[in-house]
Protein backbone atom coordinates (compact mmCIF):
# COMPACT_ATOMS: atom_id res chain seq x y z
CA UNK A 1 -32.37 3.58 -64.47
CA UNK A 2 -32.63 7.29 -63.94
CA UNK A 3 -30.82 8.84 -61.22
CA UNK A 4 -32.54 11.81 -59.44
CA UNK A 5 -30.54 14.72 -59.14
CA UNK A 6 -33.24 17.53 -59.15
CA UNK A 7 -33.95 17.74 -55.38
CA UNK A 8 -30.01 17.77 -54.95
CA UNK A 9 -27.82 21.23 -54.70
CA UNK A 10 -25.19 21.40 -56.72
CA UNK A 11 -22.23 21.95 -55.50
CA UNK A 12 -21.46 23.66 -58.50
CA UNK A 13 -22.33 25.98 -61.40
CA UNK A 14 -21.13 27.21 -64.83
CA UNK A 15 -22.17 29.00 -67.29
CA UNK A 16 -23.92 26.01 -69.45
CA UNK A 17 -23.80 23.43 -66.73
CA UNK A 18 -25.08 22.14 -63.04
CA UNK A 19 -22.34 20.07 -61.45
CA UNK A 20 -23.95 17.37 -58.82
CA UNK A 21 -22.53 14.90 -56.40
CA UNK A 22 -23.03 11.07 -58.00
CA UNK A 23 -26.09 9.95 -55.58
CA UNK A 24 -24.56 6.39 -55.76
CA UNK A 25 -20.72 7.44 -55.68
CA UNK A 26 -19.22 10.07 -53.94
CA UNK A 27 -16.07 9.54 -55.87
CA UNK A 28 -17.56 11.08 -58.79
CA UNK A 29 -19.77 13.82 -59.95
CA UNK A 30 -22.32 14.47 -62.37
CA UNK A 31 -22.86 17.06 -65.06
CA UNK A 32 -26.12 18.26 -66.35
CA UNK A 33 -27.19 21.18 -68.91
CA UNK A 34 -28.89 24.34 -66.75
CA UNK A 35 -32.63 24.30 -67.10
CA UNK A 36 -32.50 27.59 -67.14
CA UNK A 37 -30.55 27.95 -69.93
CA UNK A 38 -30.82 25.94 -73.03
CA UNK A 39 -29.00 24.57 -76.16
CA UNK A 40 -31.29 27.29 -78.32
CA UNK A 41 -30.35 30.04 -75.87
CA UNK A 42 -27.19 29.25 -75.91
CA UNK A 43 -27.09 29.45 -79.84
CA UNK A 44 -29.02 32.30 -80.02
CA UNK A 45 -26.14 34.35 -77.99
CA UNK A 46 -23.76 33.82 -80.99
CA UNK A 47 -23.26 35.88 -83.91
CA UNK A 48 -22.99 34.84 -87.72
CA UNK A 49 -22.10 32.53 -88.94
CA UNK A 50 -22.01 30.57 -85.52
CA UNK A 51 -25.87 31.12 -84.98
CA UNK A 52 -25.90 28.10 -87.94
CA UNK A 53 -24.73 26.14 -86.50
CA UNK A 54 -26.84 22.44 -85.31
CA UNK A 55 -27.68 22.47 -81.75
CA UNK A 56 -25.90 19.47 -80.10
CA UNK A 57 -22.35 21.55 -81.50
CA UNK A 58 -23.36 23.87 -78.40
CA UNK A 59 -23.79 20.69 -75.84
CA UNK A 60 -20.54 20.98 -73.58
CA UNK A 61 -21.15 17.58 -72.40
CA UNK A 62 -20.82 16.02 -75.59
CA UNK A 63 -17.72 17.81 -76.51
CA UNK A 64 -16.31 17.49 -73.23
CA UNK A 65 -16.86 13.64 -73.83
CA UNK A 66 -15.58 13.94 -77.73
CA UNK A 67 -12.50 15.39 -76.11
CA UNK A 68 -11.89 13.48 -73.15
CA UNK A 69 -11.61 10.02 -75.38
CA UNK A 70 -9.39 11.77 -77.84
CA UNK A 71 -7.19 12.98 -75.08
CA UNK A 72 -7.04 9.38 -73.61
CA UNK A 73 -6.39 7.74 -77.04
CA UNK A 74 -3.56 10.31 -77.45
CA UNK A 75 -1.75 10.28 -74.34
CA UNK A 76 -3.55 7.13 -72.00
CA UNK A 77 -3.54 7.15 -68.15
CA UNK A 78 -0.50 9.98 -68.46
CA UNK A 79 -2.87 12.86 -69.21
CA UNK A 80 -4.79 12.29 -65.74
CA UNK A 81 -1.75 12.84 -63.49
CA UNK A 82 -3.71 16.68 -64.33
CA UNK A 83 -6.99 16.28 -66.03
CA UNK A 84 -9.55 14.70 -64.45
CA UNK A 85 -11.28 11.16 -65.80
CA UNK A 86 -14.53 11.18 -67.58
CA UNK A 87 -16.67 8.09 -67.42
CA UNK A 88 -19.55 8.64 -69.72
CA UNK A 89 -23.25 9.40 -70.05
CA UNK A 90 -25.87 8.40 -67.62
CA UNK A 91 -29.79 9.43 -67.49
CA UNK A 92 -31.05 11.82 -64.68
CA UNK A 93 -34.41 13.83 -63.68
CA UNK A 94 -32.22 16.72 -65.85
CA UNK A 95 -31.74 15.33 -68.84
CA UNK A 96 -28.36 12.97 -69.83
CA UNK A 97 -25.59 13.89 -67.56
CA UNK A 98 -22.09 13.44 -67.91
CA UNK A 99 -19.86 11.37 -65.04
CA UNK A 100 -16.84 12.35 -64.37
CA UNK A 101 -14.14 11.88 -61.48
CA UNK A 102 -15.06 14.27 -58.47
CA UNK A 103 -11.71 15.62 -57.49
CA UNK A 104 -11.61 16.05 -53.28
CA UNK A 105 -8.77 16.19 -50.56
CA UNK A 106 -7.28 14.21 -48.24
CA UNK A 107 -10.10 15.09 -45.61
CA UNK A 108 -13.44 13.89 -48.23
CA UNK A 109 -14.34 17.84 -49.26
CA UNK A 110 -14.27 18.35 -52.71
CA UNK A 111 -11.28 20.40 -53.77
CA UNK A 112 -11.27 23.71 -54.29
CA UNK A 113 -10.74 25.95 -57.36
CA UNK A 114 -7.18 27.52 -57.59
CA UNK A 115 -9.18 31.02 -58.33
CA UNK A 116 -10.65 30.48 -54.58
CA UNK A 117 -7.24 29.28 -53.27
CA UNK A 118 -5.71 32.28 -54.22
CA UNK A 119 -8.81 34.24 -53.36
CA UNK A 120 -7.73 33.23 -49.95
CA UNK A 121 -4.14 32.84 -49.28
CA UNK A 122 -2.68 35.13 -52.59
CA UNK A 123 -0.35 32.94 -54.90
CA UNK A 124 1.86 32.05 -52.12
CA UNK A 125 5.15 29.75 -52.36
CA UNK A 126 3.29 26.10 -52.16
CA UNK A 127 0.55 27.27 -54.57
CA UNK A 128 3.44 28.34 -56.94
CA UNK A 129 4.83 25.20 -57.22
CA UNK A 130 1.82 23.90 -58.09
CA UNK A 131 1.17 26.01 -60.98
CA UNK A 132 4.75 25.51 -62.49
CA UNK A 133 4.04 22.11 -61.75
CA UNK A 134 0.97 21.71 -64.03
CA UNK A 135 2.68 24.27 -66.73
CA UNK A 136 5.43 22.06 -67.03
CA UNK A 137 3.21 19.35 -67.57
CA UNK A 138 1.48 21.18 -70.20
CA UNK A 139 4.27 22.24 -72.28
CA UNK A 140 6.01 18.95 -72.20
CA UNK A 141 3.53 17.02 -73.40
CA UNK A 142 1.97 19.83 -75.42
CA UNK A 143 -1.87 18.96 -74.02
CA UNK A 144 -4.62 20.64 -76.13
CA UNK A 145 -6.38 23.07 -74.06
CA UNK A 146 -8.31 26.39 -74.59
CA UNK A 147 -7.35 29.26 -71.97
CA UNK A 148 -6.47 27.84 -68.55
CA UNK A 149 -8.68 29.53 -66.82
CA UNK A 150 -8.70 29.81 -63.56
CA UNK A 151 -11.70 28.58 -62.23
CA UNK A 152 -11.52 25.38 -64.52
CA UNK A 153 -8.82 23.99 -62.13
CA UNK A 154 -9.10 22.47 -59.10
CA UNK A 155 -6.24 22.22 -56.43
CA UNK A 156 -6.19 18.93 -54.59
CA UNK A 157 -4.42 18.61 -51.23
CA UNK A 158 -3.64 15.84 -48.98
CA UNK A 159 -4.96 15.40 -45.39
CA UNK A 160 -2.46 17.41 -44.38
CA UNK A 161 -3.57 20.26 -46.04
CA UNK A 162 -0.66 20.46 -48.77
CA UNK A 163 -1.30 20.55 -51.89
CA UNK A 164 -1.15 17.61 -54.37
CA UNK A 165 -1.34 18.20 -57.28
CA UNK A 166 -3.69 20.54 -60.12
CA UNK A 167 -6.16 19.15 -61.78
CA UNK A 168 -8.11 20.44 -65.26
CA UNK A 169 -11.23 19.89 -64.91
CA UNK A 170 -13.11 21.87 -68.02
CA UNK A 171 -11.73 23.55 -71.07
CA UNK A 172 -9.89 21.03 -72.51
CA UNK A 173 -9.72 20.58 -76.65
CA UNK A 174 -8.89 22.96 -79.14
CA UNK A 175 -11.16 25.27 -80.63
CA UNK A 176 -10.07 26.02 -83.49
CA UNK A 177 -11.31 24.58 -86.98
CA UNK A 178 -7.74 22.73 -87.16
CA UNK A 179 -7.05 20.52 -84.07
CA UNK A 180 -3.71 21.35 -82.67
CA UNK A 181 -2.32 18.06 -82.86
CA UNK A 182 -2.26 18.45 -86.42
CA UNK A 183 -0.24 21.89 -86.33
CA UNK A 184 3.35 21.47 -86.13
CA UNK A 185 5.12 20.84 -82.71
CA UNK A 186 6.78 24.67 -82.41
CA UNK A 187 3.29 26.04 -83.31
CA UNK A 188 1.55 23.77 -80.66
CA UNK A 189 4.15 25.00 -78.27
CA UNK A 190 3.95 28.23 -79.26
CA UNK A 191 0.38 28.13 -78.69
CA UNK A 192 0.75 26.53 -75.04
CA UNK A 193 3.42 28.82 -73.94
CA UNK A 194 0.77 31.81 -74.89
CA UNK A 195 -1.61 30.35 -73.04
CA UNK A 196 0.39 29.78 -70.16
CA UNK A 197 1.25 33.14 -70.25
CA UNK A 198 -2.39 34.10 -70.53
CA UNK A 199 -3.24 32.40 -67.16
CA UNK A 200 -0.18 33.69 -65.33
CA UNK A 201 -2.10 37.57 -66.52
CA UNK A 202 -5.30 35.92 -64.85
CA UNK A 203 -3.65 35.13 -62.03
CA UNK A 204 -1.74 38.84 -61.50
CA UNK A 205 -5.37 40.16 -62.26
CA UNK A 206 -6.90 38.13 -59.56
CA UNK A 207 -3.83 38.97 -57.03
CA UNK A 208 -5.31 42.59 -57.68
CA UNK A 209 -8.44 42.03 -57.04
CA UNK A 210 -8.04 40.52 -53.38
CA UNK A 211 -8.48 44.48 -52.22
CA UNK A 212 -12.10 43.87 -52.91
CA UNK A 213 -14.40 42.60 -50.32
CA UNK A 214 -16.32 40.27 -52.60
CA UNK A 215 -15.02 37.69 -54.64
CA UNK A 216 -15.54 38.25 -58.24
CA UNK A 217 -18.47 36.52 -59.86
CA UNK A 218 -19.45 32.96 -59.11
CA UNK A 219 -17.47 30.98 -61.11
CA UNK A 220 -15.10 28.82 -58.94
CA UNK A 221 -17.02 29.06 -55.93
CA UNK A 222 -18.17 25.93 -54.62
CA UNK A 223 -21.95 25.79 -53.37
CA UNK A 224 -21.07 23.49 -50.57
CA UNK A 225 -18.29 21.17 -49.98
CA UNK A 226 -19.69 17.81 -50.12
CA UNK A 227 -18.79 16.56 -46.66
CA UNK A 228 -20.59 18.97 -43.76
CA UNK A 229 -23.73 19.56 -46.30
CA UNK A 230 -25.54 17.95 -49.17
């Protein structure tokens, strides 16, 4: 069956990728390769010797899936107390799409991005927690991730309105030509803690920004919430 997704909006977009709400379960969402931007675009962007590369090695949603089912094998159900679950492929109007949990709050609207949440209320006390929270996480269990960038995080709160918990929700995996969990465990950590430190920069960057009237770019702004429209 082929599930019809092109006379949706999105509720959001990346760079590579259209992110749509599962037609048949609002619990999940689907993603799906930009029209407007293909696999040979993509590869033509790169320099040498990427540019050699075969095409499907520049198809997020097959890495995201190769490294969603290594992460499981690796660490099992503990990994999603801050990554988000990934359920497979499934055929749409857009080409094969990639299912994966649709994180939302306590009150049904899909969660916002922590760049957004800070957007709004700076990186107050409660959002600070959260973010040692998930770096703890991360160094303890040394999880495999490229930068933790901002808008690849979503912060989940409870009907309340506190927050939860963060959850990854894109740039997992390593990119280099070694996979880190073959690199000793002080190197991996070593490797975390930078990148820990890296998004902590991001987030002092961001803090700076809030002078601006607009937020900047589009990445980590939803497109609607899930809930009031479709």
């Amino acid at each position: 069956m082929t599930i019809r997704l092109a006379a949706s909006q999105p509720f959001a977009r990346g760079g590579n990728r259209l992110c749509y709400v599962h037609p048949e379960d609002n619990s999940l969402c689907i993603k799906v390769r930009r029209p407007d931007f293909t696999l040979a675009d993509r590869r033509r962007k790169k320099g040498f010797p990427k540019n050699l590369k075969p095409l499907s090695s520049f198809d997020d949603n097959l890495e995201e899936a190769k490294v969603m089912s290594a992460l499981q094998r690796r660490f099992g159900e503990l990994v999603f107390r801050h990554v988000s679950h990934c359920f497979g492929f499934v055929d749409t109007d857009m080409g094969r799409g990639l299912v994966s949990e649709l994180i939302r709050d306590g009150n049904g609207a899909i969660s916002q991005t922590l760049k957004k949440v800070i957007w709004d209320e700076a990186f107050n006390r409660e959002c600070r927690r959260a973010v040692t929270e998930l770096c703890q996480f991360w160094a303890a269990n040394l999880v495999p991730s490229r930068h933790l960038l901002l808008h690849n995080i979503v912060v989940q709160r409870d009907s309340e309105g506190a927050i939860k918990r963060l959850v990854v929700i894109d740039g997992l995996g390593s990119a280099a030509l070694l996979p880190m969990g073959l690199l000793p465990r002080s190197l991996q950590r070593k490797k975390i803690e930078k990148k820990i430190a890296v998004m902590h920069g991001r987030i002092e960057t961001l803090l700076g920004q809030r002078k601006q009237a607009r937020f900047p770019g589009y990445h980590g702004l939803l497109m609607h919430d899930g809930v009031s429209s479709q």
